[in-house]
N, C-alpha and C. Protein backbone atom coordinates (compact mmCIF):
# COMPACT_ATOMS: atom_id res chain seq x y z
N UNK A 1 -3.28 -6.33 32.31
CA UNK A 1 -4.09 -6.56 31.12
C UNK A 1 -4.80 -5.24 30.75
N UNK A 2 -4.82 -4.98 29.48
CA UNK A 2 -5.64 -3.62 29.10
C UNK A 2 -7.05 -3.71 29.08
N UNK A 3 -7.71 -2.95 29.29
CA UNK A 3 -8.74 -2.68 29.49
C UNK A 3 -9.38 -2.28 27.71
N UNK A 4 -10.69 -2.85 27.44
CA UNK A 4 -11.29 -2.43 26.63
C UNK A 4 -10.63 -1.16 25.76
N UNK A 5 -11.29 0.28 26.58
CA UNK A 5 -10.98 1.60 26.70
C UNK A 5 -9.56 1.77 25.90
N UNK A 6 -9.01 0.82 26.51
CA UNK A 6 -7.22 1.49 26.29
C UNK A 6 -6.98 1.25 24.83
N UNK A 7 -7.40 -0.76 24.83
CA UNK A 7 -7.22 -0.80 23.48
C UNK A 7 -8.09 -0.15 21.90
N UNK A 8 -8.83 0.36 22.44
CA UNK A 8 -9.90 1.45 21.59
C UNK A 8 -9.01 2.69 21.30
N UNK A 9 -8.48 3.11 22.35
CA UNK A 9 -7.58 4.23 22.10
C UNK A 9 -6.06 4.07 21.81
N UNK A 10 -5.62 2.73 21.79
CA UNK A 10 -4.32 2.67 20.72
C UNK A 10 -4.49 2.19 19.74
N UNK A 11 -5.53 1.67 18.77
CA UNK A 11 -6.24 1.69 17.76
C UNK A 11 -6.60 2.93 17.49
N UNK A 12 -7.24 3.47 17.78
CA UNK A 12 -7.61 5.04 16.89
C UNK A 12 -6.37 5.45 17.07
N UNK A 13 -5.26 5.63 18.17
CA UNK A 13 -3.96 6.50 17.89
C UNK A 13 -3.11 5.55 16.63
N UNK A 14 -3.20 4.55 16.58
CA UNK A 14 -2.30 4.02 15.52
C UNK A 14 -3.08 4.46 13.87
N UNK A 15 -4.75 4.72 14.02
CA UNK A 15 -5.03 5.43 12.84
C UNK A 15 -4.93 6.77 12.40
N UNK A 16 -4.92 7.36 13.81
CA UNK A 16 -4.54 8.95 13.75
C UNK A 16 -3.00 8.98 12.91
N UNK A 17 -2.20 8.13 13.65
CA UNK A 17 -0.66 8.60 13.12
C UNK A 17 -0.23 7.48 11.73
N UNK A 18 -1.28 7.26 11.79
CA UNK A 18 -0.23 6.10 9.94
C UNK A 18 -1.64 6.53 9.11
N UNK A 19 -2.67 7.07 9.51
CA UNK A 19 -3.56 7.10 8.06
C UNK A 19 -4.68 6.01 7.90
N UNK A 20 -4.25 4.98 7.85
CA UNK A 20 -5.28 3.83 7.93
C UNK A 20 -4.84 2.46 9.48
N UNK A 21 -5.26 1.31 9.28
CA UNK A 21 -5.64 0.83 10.35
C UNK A 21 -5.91 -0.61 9.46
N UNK A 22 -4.44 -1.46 9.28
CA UNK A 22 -5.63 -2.78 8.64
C UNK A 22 -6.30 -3.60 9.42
N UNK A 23 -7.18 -4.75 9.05
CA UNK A 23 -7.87 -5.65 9.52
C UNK A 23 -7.33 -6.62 10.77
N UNK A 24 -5.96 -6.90 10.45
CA UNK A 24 -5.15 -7.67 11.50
C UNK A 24 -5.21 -6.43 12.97
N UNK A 25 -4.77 -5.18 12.88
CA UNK A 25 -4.47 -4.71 13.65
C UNK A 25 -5.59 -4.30 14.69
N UNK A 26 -6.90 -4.58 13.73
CA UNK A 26 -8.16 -4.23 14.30
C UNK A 26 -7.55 -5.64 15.71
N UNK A 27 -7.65 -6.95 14.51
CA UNK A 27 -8.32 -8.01 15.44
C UNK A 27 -7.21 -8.45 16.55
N UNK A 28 -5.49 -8.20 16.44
CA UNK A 28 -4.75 -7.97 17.37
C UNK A 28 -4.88 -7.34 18.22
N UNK A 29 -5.60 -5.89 18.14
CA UNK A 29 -5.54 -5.36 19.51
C UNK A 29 -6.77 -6.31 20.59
N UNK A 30 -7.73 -6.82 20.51
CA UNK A 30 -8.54 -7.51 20.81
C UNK A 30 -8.24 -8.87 21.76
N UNK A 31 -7.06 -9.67 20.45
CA UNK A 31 -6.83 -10.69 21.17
C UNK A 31 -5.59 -10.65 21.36
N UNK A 32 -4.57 -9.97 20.99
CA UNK A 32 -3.11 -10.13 21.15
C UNK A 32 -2.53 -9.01 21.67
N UNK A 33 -2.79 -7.77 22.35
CA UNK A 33 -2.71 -6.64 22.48
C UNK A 33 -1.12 -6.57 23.14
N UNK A 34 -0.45 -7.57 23.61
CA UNK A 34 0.92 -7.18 23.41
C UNK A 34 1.85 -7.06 22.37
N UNK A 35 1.65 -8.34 21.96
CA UNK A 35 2.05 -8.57 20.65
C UNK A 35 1.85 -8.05 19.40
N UNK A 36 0.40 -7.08 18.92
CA UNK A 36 0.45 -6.01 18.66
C UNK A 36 1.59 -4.55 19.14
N UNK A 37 1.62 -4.11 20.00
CA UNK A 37 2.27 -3.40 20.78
C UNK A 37 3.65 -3.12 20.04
N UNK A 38 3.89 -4.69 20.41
CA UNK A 38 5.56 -5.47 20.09
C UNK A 38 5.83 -4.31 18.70
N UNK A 39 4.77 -4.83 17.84
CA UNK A 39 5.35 -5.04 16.34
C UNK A 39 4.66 -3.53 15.98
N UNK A 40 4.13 -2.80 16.66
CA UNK A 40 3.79 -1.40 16.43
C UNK A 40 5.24 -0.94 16.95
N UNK A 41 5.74 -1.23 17.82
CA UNK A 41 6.51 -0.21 17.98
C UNK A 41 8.46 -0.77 17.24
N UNK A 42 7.89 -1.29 16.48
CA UNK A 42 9.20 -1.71 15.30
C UNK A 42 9.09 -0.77 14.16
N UNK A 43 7.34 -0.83 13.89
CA UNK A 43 6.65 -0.21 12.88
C UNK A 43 7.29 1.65 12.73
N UNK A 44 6.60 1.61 14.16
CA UNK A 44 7.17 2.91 14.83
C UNK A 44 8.11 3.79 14.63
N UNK A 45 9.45 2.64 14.81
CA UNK A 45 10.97 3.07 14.26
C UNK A 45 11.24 2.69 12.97
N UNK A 46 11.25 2.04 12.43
CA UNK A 46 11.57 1.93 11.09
C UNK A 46 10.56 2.70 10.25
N UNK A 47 9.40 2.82 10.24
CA UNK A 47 8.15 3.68 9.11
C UNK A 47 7.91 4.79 9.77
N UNK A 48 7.15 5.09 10.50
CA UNK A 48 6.64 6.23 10.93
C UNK A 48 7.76 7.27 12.00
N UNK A 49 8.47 6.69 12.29
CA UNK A 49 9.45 8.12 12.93
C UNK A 49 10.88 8.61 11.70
N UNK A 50 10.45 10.01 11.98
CA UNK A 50 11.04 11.14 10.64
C UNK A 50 12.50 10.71 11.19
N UNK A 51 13.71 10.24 10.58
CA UNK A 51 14.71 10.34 10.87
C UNK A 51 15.57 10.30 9.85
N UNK A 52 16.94 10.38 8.74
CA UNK A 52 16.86 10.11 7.72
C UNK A 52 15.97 11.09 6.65
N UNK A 53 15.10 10.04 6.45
CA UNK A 53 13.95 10.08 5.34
C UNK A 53 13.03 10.80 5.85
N UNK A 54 12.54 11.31 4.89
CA UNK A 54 11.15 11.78 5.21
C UNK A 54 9.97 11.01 5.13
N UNK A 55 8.89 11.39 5.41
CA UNK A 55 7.88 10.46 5.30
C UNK A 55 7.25 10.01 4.59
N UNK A 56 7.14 10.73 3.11
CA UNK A 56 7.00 10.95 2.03
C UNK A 56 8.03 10.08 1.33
N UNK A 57 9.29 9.51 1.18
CA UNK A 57 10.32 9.13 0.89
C UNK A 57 9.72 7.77 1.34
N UNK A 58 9.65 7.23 2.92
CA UNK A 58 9.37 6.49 3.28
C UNK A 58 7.92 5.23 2.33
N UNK A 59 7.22 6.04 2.43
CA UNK A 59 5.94 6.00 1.81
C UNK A 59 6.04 4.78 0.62
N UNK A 60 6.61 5.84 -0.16
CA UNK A 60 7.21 5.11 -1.57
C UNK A 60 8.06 4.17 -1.59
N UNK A 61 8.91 4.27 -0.51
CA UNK A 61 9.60 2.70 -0.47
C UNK A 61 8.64 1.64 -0.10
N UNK A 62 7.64 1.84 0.89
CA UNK A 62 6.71 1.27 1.13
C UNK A 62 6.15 0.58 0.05
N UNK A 63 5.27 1.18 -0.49
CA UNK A 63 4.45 0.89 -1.59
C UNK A 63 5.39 0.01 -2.75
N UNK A 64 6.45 0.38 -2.66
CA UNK A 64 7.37 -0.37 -3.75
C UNK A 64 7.39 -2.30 -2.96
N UNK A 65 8.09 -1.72 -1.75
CA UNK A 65 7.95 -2.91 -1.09
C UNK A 65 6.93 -3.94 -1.34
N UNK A 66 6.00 -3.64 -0.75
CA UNK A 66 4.41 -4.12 -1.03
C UNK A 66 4.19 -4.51 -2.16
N UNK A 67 4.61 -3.79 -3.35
CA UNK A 67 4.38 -4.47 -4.73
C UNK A 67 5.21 -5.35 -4.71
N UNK A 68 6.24 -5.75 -4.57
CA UNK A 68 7.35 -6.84 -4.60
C UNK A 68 7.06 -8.06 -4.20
N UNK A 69 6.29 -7.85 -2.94
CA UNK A 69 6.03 -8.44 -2.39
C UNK A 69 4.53 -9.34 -2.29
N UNK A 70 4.11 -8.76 -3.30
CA UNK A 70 2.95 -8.86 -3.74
C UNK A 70 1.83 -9.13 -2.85
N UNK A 71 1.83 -7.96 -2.04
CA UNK A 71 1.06 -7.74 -1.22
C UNK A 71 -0.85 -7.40 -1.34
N UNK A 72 -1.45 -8.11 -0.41
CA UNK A 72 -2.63 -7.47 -0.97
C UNK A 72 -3.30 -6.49 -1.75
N UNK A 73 -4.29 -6.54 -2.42
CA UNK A 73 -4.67 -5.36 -3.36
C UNK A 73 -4.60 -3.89 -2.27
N UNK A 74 -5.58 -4.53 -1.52
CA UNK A 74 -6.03 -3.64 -0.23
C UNK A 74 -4.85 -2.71 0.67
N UNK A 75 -3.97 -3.81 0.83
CA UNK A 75 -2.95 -3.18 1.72
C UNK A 75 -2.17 -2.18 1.05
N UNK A 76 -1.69 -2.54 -0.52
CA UNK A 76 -1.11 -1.45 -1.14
C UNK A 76 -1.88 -0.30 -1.03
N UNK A 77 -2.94 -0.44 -1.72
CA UNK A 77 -3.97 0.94 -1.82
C UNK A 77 -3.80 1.68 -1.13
N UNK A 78 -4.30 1.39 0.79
CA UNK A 78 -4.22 1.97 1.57
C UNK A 78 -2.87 2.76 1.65
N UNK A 79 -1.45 2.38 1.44
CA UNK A 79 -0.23 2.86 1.51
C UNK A 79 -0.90 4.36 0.51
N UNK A 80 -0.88 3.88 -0.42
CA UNK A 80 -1.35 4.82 -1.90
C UNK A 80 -2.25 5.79 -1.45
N UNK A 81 -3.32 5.87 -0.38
CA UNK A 81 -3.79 6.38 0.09
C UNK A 81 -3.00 7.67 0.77
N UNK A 82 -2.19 6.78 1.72
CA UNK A 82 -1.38 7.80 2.90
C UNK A 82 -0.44 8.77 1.43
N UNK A 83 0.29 7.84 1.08
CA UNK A 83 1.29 8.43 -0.07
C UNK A 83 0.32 10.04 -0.70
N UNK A 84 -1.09 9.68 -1.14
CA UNK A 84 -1.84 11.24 -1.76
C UNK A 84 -1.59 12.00 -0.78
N UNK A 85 -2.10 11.74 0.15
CA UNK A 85 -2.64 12.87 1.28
C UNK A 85 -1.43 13.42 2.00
N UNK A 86 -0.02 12.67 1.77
CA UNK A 86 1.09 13.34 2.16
C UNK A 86 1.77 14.23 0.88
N UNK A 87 0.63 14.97 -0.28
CA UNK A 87 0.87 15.57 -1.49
C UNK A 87 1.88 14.44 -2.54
N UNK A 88 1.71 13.18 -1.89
CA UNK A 88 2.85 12.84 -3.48
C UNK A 88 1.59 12.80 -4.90
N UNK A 89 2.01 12.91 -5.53
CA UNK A 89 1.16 13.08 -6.84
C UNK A 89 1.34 11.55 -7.36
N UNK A 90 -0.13 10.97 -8.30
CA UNK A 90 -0.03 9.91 -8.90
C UNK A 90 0.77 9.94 -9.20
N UNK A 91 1.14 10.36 -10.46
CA UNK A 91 2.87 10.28 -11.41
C UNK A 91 3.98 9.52 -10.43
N UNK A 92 4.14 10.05 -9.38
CA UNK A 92 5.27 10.16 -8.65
C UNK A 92 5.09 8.34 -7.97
N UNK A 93 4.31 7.95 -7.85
CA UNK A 93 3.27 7.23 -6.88
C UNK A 93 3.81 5.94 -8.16
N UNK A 94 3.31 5.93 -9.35
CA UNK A 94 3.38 4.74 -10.32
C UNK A 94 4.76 4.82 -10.71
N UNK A 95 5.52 6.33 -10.86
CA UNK A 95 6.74 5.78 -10.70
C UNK A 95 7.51 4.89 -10.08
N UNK A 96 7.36 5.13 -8.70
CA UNK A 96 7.77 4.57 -7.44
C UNK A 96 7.65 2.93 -8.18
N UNK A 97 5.98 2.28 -8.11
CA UNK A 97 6.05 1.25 -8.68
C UNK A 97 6.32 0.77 -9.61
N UNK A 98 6.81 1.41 -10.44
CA UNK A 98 7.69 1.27 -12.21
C UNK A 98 8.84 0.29 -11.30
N UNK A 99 9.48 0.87 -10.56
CA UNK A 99 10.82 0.48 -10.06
C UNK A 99 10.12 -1.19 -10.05
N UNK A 100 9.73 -2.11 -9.62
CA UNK A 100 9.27 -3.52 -9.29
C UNK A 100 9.53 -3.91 -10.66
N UNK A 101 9.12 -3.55 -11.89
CA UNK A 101 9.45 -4.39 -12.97
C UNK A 101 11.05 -5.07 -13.20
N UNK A 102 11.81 -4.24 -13.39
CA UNK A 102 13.15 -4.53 -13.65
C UNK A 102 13.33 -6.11 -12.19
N UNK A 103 13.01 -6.15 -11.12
CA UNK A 103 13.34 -6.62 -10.30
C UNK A 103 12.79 -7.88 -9.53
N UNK A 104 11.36 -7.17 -9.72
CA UNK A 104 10.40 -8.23 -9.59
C UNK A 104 9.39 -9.14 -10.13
N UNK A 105 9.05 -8.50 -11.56
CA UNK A 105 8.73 -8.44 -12.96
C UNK A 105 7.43 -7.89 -12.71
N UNK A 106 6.90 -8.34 -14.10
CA UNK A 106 5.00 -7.77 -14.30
C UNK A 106 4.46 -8.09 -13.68
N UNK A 107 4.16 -9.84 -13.29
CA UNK A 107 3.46 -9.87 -12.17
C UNK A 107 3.04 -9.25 -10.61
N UNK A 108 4.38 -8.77 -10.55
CA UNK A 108 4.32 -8.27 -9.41
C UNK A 108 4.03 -6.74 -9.30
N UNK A 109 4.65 -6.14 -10.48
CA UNK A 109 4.04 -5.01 -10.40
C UNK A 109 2.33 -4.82 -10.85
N UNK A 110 1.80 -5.59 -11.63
CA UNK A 110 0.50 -5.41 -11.67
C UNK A 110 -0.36 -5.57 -10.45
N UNK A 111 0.13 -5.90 -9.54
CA UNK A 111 -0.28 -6.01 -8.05
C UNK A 111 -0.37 -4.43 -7.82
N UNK A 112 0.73 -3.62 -7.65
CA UNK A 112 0.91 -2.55 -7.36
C UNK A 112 0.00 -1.22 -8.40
N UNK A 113 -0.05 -1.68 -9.54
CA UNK A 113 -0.65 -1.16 -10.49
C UNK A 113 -1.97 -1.33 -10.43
N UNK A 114 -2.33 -2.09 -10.08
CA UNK A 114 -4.00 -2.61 -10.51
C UNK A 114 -4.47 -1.38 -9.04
N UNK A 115 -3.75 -1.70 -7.94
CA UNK A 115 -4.05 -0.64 -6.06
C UNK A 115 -4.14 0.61 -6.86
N UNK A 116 -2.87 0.78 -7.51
CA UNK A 116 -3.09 2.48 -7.43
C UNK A 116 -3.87 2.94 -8.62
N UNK A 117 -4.39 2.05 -9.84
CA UNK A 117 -5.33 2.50 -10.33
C UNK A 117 -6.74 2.62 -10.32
N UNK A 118 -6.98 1.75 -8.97
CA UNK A 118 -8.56 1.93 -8.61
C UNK A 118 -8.65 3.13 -7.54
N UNK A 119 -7.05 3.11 -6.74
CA UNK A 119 -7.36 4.54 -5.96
C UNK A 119 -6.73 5.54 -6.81
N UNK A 120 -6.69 5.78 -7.89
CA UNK A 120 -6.11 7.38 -8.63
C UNK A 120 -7.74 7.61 -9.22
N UNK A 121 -8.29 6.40 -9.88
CA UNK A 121 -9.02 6.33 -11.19
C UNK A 121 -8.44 6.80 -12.45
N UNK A 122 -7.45 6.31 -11.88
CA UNK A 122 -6.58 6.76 -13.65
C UNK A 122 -7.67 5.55 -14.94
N UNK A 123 -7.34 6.32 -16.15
CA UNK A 123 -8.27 5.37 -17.17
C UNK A 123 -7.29 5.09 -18.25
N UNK A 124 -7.40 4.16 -19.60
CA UNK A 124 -6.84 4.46 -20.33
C UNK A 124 -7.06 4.82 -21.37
N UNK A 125 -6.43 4.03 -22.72
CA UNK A 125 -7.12 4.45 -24.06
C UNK A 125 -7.09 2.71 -24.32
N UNK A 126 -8.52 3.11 -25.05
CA UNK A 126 -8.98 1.73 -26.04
C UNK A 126 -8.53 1.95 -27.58
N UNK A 127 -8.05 0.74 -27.52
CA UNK A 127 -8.13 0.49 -29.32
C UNK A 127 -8.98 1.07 -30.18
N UNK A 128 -8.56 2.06 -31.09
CA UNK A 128 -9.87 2.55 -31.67
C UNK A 128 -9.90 1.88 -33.18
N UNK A 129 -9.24 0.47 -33.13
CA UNK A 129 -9.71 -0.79 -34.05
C UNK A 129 -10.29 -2.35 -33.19
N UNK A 130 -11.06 -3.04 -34.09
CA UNK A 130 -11.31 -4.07 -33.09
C UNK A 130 -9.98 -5.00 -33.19
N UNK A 131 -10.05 -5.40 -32.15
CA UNK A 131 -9.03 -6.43 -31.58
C UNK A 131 -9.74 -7.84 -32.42
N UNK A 132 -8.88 -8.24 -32.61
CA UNK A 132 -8.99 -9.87 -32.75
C UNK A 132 -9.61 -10.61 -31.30
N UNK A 133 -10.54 -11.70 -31.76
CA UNK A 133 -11.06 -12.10 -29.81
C UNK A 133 -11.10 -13.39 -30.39
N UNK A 134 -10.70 -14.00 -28.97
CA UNK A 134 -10.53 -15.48 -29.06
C UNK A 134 -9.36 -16.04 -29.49
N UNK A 135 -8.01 -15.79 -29.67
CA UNK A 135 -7.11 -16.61 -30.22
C UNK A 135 -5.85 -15.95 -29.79
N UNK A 136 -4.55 -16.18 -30.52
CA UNK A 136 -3.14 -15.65 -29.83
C UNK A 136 -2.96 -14.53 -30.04
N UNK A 137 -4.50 -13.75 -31.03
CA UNK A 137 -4.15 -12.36 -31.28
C UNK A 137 -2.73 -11.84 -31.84
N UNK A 138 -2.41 -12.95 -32.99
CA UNK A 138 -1.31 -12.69 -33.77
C UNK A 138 -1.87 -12.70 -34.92
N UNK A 139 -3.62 -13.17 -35.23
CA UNK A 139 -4.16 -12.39 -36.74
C UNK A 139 -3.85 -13.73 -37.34
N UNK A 140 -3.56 -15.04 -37.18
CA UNK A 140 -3.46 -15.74 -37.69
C UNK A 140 -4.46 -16.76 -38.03
């Protein structure tokens, strides 16, 4: 059985090497610390070891995934997170999630859209007429 200590330190190593650390993984190492383990080291080989793809490559399939899948606000972000800091540029980043429309539709990409626009702070443009409010906004 692991000791406190240990699982403290494969928690911070699993944040050192992926970037973030979600909530499950906090509370797995705690109570499930094999079974964590298990599914870190799937994680391991398929996401985080360079083979193929790069990591950067990886990333973005990620994040695409996640939108599809319509994954938490949170969980995308964080991807979106790792994705900056490995230099991909927004642009590159909402591209990636462009891809979900054709496949998965709007809904699902606004999942992905809504993550990466609270972590870019991208803004847009407002109507610089008033909108119609309250109705089908067909002016009728």
């Amino acid at each position: 059985m692991a000791t406190r200590e240990e699982k403290q330190a494969y928690v911070d190593g699993m944040a050192r090497e992926r970037g973030y650390v979600l909530d499950f993984h906090k509370v797995m190492a705690e109570q499930d610390f094999d079974a964590l383990q298990a599914t870190n080291n799937l994680v391991e080989a398929a996401y985080l070891k360079e083979r193929r793809l790069d990591r950067k490559t990886k990333e973005l399939i990620f994040i695409v995934s996640l939108t599809v899948m319509r994954a938490s606000k949170g969980h995308i972000a964080s991807h979106i997170k790792v994705a900056l800091d490995l230099g991909l540029s927004k642009e590159e980043i909402l591209e990636a999630i462009e891809i979900a429309i054709p496949e998965a539709g709007i809904v699902a990409f606004q999942a992905g859209f809504e993550a990466w626009r609270e972590v870019t702070g991208a803004e847009g443009i407002e109507p610089s007429v008033e909108v119609f409010q309250g109705g089908s906004g067909s002016g009728e």
